[in-house]
Protein backbone atom coordinates (compact mmCIF):
# COMPACT_ATOMS: atom_id res chain seq x y z
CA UNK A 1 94.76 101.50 85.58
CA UNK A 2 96.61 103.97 87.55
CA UNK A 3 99.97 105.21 86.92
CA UNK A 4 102.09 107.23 89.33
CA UNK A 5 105.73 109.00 90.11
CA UNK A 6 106.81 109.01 93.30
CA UNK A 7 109.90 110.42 95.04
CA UNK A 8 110.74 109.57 98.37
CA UNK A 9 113.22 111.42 100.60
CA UNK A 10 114.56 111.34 103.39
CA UNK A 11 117.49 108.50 104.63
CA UNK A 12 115.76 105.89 102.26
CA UNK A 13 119.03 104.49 100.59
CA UNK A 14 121.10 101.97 102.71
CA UNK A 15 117.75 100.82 104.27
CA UNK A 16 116.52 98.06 102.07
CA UNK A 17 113.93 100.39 100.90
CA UNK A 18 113.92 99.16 97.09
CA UNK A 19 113.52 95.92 97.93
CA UNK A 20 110.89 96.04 100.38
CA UNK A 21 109.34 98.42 97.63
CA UNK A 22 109.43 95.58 95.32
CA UNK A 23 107.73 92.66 97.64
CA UNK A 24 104.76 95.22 98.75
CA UNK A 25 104.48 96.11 95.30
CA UNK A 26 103.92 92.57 94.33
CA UNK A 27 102.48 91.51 97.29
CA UNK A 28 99.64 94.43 96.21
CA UNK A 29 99.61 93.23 92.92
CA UNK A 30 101.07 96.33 90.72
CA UNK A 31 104.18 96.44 88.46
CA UNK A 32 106.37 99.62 87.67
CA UNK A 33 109.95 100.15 88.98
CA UNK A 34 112.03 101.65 91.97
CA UNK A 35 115.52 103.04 92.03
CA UNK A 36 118.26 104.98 93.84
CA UNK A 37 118.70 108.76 92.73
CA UNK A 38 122.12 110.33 92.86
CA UNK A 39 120.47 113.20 95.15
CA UNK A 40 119.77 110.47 97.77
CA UNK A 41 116.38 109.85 96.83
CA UNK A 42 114.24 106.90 95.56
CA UNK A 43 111.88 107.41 92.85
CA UNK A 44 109.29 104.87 91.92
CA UNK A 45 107.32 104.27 89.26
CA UNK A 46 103.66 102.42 90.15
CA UNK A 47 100.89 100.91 87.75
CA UNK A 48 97.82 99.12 88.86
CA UNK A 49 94.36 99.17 90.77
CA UNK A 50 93.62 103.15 91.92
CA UNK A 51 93.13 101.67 95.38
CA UNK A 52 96.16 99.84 95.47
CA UNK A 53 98.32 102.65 93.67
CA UNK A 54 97.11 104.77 96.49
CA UNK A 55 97.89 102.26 99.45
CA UNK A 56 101.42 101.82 98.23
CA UNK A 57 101.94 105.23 97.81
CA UNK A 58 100.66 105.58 101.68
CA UNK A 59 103.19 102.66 102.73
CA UNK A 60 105.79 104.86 100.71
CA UNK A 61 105.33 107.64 102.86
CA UNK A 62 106.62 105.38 105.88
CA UNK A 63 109.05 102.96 104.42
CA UNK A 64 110.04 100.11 106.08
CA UNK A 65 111.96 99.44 109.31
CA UNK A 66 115.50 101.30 109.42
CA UNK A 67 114.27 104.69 106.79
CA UNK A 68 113.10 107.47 107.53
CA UNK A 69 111.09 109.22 105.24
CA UNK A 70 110.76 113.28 105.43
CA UNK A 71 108.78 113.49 102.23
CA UNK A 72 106.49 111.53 99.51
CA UNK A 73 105.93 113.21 96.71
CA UNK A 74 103.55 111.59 93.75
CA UNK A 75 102.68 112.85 90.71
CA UNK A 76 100.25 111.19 87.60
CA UNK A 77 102.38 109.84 84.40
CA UNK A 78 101.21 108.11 81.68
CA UNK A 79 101.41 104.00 81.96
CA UNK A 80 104.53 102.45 80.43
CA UNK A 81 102.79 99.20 80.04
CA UNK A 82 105.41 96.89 82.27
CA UNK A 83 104.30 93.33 83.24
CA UNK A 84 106.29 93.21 86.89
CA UNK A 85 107.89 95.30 89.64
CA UNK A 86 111.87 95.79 89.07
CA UNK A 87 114.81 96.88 90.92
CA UNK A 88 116.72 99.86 88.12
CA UNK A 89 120.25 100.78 88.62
């Protein structure tokens, strides 16, 4: 088990970006979290498989159709246990 921050920059709010977060994060089989940042960020939280920690964390770093993502930055936490992938306030 993997666990990892990640803050995305960029023009990722407006976009869809949490949600599409949440169905590749599910669709990849990891839970954790993904919300909107008052700085205009998105910060994630991602547990699961190393390999498929890292492969979201690569499909972070592009977002989906409409962002645009000038940085991905990811950083090792400790697990918080969770059993899906949410949307936070």
């Amino acid at each position: 088990m993997l666990a990892r921050r990640v803050r995305i920059t960029g023009l990722v709010q407006g976009v869809f970006f949490r949600a599409w977060t949440r169905e590749e994060a599910k669709r990849l089989g990891l839970v954790g979290w993904v919300r909107n940042c008052a700085d205009g960020s998105v910060e994630a939280h991602i547990e699961g498989d190393p390999g498929m920690v890292r492969w979201m964390i690569d499909k972070l770093a592009y977002g989906p159709k409409g962002a645009r993502v000038d940085g991905c930055e990811a950083r090792d936490v400790e697990p918080e246990n969770l059993k899906a992938f949410e949307i936070r306030p």
